[in-house]
Protein backbone atom coordinates (compact mmCIF):
# COMPACT_ATOMS: atom_id res chain seq x y z
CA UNK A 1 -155.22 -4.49 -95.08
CA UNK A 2 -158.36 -5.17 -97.17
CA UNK A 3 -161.84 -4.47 -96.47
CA UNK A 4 -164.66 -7.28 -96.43
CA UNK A 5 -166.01 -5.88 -100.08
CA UNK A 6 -162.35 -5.69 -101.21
CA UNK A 7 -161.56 -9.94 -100.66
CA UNK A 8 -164.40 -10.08 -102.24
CA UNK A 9 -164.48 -8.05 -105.60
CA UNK A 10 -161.09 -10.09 -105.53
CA UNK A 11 -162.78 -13.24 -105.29
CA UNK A 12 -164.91 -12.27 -108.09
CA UNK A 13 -161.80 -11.21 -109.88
CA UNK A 14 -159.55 -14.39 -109.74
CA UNK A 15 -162.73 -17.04 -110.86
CA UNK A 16 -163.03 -14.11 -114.18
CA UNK A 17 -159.61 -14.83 -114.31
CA UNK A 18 -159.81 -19.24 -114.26
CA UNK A 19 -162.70 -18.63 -116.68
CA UNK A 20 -160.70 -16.74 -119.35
CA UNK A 21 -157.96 -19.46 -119.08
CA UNK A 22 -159.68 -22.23 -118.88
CA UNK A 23 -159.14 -25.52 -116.91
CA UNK A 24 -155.37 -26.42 -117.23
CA UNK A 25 -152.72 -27.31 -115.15
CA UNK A 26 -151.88 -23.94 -114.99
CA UNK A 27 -155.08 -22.30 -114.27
CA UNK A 28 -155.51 -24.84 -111.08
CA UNK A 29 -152.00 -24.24 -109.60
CA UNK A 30 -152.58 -20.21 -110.18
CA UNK A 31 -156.26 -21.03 -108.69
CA UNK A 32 -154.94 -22.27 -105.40
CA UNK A 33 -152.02 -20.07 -104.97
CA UNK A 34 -154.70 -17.36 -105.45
CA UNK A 35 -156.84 -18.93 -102.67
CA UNK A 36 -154.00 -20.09 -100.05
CA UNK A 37 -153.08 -15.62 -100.53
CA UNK A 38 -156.25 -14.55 -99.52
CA UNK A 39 -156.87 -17.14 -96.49
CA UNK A 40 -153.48 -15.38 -94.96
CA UNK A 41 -154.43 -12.04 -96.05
CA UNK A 42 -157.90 -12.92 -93.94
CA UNK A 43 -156.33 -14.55 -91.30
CA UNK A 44 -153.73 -11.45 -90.85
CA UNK A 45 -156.47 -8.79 -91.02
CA UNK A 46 -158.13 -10.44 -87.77
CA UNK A 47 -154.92 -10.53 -85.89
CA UNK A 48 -154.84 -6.63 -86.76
CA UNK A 49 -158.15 -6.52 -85.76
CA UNK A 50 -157.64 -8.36 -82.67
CA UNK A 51 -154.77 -6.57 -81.76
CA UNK A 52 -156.37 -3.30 -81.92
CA UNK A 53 -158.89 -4.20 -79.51
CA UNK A 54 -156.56 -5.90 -77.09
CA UNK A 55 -154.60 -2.75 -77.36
CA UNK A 56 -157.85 0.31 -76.78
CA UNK A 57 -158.66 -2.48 -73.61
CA UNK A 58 -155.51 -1.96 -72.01
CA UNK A 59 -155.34 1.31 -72.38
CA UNK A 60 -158.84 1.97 -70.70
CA UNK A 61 -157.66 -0.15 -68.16
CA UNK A 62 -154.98 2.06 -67.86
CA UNK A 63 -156.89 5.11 -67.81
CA UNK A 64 -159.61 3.39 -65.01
CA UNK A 65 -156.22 2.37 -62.66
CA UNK A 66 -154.89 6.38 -62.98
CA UNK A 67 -157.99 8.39 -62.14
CA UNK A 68 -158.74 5.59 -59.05
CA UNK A 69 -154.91 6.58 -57.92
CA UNK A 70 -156.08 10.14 -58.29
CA UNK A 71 -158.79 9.39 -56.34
CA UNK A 72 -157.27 7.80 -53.51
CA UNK A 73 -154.51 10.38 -53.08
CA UNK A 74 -156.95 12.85 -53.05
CA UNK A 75 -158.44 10.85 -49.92
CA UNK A 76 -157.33 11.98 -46.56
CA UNK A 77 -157.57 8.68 -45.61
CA UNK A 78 -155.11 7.59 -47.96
CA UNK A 79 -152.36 9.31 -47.17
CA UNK A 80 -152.80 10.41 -43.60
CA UNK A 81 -153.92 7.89 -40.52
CA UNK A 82 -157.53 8.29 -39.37
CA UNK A 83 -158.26 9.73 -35.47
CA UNK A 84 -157.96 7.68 -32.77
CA UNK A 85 -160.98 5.99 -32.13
CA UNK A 86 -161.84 4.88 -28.31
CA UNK A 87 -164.39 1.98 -27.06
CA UNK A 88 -165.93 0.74 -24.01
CA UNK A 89 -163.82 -2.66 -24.00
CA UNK A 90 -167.62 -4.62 -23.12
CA UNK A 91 -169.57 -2.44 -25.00
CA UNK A 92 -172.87 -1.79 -23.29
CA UNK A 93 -172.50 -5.42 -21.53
CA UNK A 94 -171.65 -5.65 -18.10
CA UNK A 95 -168.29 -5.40 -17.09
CA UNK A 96 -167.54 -9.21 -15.69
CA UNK A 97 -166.41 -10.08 -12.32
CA UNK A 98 -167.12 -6.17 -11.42
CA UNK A 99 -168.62 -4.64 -7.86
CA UNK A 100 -171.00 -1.93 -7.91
CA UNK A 101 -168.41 1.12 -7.15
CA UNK A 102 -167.67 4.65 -7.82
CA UNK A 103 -165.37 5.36 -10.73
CA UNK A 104 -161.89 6.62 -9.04
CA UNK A 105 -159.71 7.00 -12.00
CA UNK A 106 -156.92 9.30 -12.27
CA UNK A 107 -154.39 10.27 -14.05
CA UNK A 108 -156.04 10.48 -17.55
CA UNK A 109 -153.95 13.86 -18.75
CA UNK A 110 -150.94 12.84 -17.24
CA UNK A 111 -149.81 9.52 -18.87
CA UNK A 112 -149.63 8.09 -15.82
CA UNK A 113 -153.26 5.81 -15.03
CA UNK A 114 -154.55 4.91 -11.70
CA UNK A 115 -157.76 3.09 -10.13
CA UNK A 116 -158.90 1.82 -13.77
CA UNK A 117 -162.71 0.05 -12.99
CA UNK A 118 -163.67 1.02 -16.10
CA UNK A 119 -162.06 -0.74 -19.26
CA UNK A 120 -161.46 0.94 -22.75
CA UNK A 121 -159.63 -0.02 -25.68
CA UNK A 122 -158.04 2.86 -28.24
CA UNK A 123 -158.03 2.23 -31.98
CA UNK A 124 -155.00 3.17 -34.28
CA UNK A 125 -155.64 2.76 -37.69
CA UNK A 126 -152.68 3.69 -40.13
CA UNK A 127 -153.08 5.49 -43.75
CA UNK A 128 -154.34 3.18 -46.30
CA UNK A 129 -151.06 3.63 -48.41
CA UNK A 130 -148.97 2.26 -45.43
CA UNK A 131 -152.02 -0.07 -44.53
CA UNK A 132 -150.31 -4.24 -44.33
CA UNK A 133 -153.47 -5.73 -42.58
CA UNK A 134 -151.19 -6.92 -39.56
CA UNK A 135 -151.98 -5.19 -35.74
CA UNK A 136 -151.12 -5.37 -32.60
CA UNK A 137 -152.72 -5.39 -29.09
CA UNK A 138 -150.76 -3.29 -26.71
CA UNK A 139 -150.38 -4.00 -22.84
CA UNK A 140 -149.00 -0.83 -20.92
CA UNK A 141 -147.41 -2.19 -17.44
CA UNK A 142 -147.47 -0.35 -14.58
CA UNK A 143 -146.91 -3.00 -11.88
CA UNK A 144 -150.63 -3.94 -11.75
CA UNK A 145 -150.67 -0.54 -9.96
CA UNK A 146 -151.43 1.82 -12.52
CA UNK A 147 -150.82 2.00 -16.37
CA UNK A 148 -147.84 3.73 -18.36
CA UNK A 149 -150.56 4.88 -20.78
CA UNK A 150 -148.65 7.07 -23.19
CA UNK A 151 -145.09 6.02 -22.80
CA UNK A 152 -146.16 2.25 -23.39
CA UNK A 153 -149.11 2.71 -25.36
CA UNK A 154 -150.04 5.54 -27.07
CA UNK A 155 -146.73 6.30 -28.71
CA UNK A 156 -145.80 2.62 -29.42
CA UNK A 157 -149.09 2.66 -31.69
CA UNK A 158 -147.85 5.52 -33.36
CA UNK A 159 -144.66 3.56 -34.33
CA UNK A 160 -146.55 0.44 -35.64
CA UNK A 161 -149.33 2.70 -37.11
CA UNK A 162 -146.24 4.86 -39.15
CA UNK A 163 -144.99 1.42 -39.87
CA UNK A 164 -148.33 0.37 -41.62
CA UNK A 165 -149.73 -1.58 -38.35
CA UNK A 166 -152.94 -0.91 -36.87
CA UNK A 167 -152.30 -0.91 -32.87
CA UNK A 168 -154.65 -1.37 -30.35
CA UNK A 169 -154.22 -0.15 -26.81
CA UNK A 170 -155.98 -1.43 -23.67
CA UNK A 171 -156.62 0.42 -20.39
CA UNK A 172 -157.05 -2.62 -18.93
CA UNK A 173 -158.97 -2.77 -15.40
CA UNK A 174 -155.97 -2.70 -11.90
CA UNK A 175 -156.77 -5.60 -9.57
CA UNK A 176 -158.21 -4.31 -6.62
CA UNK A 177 -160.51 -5.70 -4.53
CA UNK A 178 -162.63 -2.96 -3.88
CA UNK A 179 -164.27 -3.28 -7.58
CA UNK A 180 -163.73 -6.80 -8.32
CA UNK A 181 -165.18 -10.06 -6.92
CA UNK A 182 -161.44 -11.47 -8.13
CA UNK A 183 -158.73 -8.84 -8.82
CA UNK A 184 -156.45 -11.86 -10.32
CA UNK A 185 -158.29 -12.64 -12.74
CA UNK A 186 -159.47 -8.94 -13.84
CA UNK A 187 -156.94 -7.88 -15.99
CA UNK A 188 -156.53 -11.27 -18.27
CA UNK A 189 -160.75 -11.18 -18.69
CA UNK A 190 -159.53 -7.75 -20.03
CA UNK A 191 -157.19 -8.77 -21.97
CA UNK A 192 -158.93 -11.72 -23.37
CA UNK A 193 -162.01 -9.22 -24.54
CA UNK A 194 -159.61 -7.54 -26.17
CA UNK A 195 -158.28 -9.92 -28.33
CA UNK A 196 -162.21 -10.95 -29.12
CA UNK A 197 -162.61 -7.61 -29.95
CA UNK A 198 -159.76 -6.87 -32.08
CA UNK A 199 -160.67 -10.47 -34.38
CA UNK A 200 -164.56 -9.48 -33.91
CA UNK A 201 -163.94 -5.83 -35.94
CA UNK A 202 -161.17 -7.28 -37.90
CA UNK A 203 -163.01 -6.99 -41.34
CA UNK A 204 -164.33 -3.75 -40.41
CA UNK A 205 -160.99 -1.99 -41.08
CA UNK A 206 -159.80 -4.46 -43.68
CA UNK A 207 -157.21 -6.39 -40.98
CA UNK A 208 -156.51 -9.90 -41.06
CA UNK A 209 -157.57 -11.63 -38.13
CA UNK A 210 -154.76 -14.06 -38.83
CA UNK A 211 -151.93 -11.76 -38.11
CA UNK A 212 -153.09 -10.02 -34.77
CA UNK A 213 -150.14 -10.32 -32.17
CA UNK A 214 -150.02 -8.76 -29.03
CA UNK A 215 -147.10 -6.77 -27.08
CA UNK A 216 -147.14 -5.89 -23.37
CA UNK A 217 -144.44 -4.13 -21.77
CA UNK A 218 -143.10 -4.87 -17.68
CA UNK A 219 -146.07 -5.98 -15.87
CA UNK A 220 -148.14 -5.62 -19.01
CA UNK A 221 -145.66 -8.16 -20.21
CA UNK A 222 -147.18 -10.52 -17.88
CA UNK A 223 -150.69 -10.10 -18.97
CA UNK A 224 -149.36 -10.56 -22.50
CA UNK A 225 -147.67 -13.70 -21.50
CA UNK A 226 -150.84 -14.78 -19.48
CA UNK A 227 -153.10 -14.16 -22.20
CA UNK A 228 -150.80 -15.98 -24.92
CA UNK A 229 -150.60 -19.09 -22.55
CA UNK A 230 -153.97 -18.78 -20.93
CA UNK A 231 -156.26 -18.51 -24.22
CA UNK A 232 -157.92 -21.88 -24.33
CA UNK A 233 -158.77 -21.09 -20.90
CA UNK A 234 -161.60 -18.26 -21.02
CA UNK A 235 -162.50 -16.19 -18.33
CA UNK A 236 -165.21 -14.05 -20.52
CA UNK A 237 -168.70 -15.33 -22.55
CA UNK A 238 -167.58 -16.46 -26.04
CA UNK A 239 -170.18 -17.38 -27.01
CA UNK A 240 -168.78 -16.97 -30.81
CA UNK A 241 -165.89 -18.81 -30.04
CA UNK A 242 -163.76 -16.25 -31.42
CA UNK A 243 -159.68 -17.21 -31.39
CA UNK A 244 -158.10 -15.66 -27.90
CA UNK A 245 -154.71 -16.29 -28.88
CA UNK A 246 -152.08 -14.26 -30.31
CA UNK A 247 -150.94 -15.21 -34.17
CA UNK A 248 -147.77 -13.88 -32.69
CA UNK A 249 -146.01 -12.52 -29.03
CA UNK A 250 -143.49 -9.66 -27.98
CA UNK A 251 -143.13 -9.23 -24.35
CA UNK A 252 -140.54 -5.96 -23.45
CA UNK A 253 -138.72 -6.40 -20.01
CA UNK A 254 -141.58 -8.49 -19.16
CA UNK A 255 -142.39 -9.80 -15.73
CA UNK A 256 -143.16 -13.64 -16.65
CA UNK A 257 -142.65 -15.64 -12.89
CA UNK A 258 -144.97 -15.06 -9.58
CA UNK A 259 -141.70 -17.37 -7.84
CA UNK A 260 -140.29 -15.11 -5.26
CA UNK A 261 -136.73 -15.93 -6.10
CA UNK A 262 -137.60 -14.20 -9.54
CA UNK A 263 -141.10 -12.18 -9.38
CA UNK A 264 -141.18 -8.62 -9.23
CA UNK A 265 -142.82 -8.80 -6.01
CA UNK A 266 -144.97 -5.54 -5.99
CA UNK A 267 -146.60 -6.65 -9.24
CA UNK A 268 -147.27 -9.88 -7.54
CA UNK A 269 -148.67 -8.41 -4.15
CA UNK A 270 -150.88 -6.08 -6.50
CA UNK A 271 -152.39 -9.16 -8.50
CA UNK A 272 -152.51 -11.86 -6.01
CA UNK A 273 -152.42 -10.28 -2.27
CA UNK A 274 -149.66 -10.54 0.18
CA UNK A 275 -149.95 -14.64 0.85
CA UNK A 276 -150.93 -15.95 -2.33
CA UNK A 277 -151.11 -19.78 -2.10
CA UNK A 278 -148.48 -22.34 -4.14
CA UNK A 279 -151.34 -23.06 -6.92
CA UNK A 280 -152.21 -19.67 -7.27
CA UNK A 281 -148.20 -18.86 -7.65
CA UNK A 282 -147.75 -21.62 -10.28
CA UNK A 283 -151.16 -20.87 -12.01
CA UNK A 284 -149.98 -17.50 -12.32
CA UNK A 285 -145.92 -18.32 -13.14
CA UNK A 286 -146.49 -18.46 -17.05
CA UNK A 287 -143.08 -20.46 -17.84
CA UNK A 288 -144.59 -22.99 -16.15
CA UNK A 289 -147.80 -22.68 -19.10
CA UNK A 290 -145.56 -22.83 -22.29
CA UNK A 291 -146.59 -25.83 -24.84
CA UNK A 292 -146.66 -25.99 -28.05
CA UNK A 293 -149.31 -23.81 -28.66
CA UNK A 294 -147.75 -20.92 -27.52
CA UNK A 295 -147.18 -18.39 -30.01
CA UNK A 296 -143.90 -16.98 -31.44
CA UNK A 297 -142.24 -14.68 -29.18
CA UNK A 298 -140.24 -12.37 -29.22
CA UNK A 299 -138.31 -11.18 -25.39
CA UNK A 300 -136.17 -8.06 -25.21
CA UNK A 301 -134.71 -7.23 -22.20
CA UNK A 302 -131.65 -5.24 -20.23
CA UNK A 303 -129.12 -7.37 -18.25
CA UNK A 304 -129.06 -4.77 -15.94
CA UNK A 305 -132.36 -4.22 -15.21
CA UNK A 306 -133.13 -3.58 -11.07
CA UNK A 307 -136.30 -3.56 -11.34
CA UNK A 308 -137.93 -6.71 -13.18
CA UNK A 309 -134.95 -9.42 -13.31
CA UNK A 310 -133.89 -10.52 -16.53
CA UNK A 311 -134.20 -14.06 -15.32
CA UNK A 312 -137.53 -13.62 -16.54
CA UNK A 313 -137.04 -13.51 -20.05
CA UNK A 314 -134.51 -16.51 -19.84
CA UNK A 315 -136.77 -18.73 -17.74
CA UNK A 316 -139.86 -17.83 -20.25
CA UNK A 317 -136.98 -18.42 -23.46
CA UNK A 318 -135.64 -21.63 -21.98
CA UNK A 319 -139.48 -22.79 -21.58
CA UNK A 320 -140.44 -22.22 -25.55
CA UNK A 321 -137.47 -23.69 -26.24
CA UNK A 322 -138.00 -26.60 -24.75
CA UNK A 323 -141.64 -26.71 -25.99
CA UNK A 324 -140.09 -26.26 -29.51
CA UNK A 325 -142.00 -22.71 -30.23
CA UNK A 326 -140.00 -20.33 -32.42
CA UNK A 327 -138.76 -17.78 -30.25
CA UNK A 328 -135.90 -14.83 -30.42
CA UNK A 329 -134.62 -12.68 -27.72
CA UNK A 330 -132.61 -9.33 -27.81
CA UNK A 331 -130.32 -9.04 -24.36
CA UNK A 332 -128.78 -5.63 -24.15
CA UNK A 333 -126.07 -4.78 -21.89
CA UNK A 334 -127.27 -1.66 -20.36
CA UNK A 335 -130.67 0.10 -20.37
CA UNK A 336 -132.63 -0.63 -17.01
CA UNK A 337 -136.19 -0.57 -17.00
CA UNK A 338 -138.31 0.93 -19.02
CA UNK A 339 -135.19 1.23 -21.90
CA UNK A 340 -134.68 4.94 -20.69
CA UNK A 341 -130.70 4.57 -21.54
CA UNK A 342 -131.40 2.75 -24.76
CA UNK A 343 -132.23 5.38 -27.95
CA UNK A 344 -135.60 3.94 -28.86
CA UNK A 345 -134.91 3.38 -32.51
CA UNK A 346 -132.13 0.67 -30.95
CA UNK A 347 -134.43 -1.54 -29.64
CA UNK A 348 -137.60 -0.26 -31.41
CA UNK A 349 -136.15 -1.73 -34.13
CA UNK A 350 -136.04 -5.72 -33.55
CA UNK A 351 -139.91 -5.59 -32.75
CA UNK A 352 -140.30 -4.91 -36.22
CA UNK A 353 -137.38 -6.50 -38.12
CA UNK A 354 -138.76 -9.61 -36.40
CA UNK A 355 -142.41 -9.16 -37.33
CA UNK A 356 -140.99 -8.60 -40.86
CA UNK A 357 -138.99 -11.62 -41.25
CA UNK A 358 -141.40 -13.58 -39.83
CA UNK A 359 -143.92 -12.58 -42.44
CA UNK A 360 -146.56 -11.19 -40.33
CA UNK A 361 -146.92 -8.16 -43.16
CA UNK A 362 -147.50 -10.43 -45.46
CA UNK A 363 -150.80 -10.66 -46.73
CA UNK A 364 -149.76 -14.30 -48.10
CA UNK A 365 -149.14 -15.83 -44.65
CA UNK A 366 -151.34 -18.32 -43.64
């Protein structure tokens, strides 16, 4: 490599060098060759040059990208999920289609909620290294009687959330007339505000409000269901019009039907009274609501299950399919309701193969 004074002084040096020969043939042809050596020696000392820099770049770059990966693992939050975080499901808005009553709810320490008049809605957030930007909103059942809190809420967040999936659980409101003006239509205003409220926050904890499904389990299955075929029907001020529907469904041994042939009828007593009238049935029988609209589902269920009949998944399958909605159901063999002869890993892990395949981690779906 040659410095700028060094082309030069041998500049200088080749016209000394023309003048002592003259002009000849000779003299020109050495002349150029002279000048055609130093326009590549030029030429190759900026590549160098260039080079260099392009090289001390990277490797700050390099150096920047390791101490913010220092950084973050040194961040709680990187590594380990935040605390739960719980809301008032209105805020400090009026609860809708709510009487003035004492709040009777029990069972808070037990797992086991009763007499909810009072909505809430629990935040899991995962660690930021699992973090994929998908969640879910999760629907305890219960029979429209109470709520299987932890069993079907609390620790199915913790399996999304260790899976990279923030999980949202609702303690949706139980019909009952003595704090509603309409106990039917209670727990889908619920569920609807929760589904604002997940898309409303999304950005807040860097989610994607394009990839929020929702999961409900028995009777919570039903208000999953309702709420995925339901959503362009609101029974809450959206003012906003934020998007009430699911980007995707899974409904476990869900109850789908208010027909008596199929219902499970104490979920239907609880919701609609004992003599419910034939549009209130059908309004309420969500395979009779599936159109093409309705989100991917996903239906796992146990043939054997005495409790909620399996029809239910079928008739709710055989309804997307007709309305040409992709869909996929798991039937096992054996493992009643609730899944309690099933390990949990078994059908635990479907929900999330499914989610997977489907893309909803992606951060490139659209």
């Amino acid at each position: 490599m040659f410095s700028g004074a060094q082309s030069t002084a041998m500049a200088n040096q080749t016209r000394v060098f023309r003048g002592a020969l003259g002009s000849t043939p000779l003299t020109r042809l050495v002349g150029f060759t002279m000048n055609k050596w130093l326009s590549r020696v030029s030429a190759g000392v900026l590549i160098v040059f260039a080079s260099l820099v392009v090289f001390a770049e990277e490797k700050n770059i390099s150096r920047k990208n390791d101490q913010k990966v220092e950084l973050s693992s040194s961040d709680p939050a990187f590594l380990f999920p935040p605390s739960m975080q719980a809301f008032n499901l209105y805020g400090d808005g009026a609860i809708p289609n709510s009487k003035p009553a004492a709040d009777e709810e029990t069972g808070a320490g037990t797992g086991w909620i009763q007499k909810v008049s009072r909505p809430y809605i629990q935040v899991y957030l995962p660690a930021k290294v699992k973090a994929t930007g998908a969640s879910v909103v999760i629907f305890p059942g219960g029979a429209y009687w109470g709520l299987s809190f932890d069993y079907e809420g609390v620790q199915q967040a913790s399996y999304f959330v260790d899976h990279g999936i923030a999980a949202f659980v609702v303690k949706y409101r139980i019909p009952n007339d003595l704090w509603m003006l309409d106990k039917s239509i209670g727990p889908l205003q619920d569920a609807q505000q929760a589904m604002k409220f997940a898309r409303t926050h999304a950005s807040q904890w860097n989610l994607d409000s394009n990839r929020i499904g929702a999961i409900g389990f028995s009777a919570g299955g039903h208000l999953a269901s309702t709420l995925a075929t339901h959503f362009n029907k609101p029974q809450i001020t959206n003012s906003d019009n934020i998007n009430l529907r699911p980007d995707f469904l899974v409904l476990v041994y869900p109850v789908i039907s208010m027909d008596s042939k199929v219902t499970h009828l104490d979920s239907r007593k609880a919701l609609l009274g004992d003599n419910p009238t034939k549009e209130r049935i059908n309004e309420f029988s969500n395979e009779l609501h599936v159109n093409s609209n309705t989100p991917p589902t996903l239906l796992l269920h146990a043939m054997d299950d005495k409790l909620v009949d399996v029809k239910n998944s079928i008739l709710f399958l055989e309804a997307l399919k007709e309305a040409g909605v992709p869909a996929q159901a798991h039937f096992f063999e054996k493992g009643d309701h609730g899944f309690f002869l099933i390990p949990r890993d078994r059908w635990q892990a479907p929900i999330l193969e499914w989610i997977t395949v489907n893309g909803w981690l992606s951060q490139q779906r659209k």
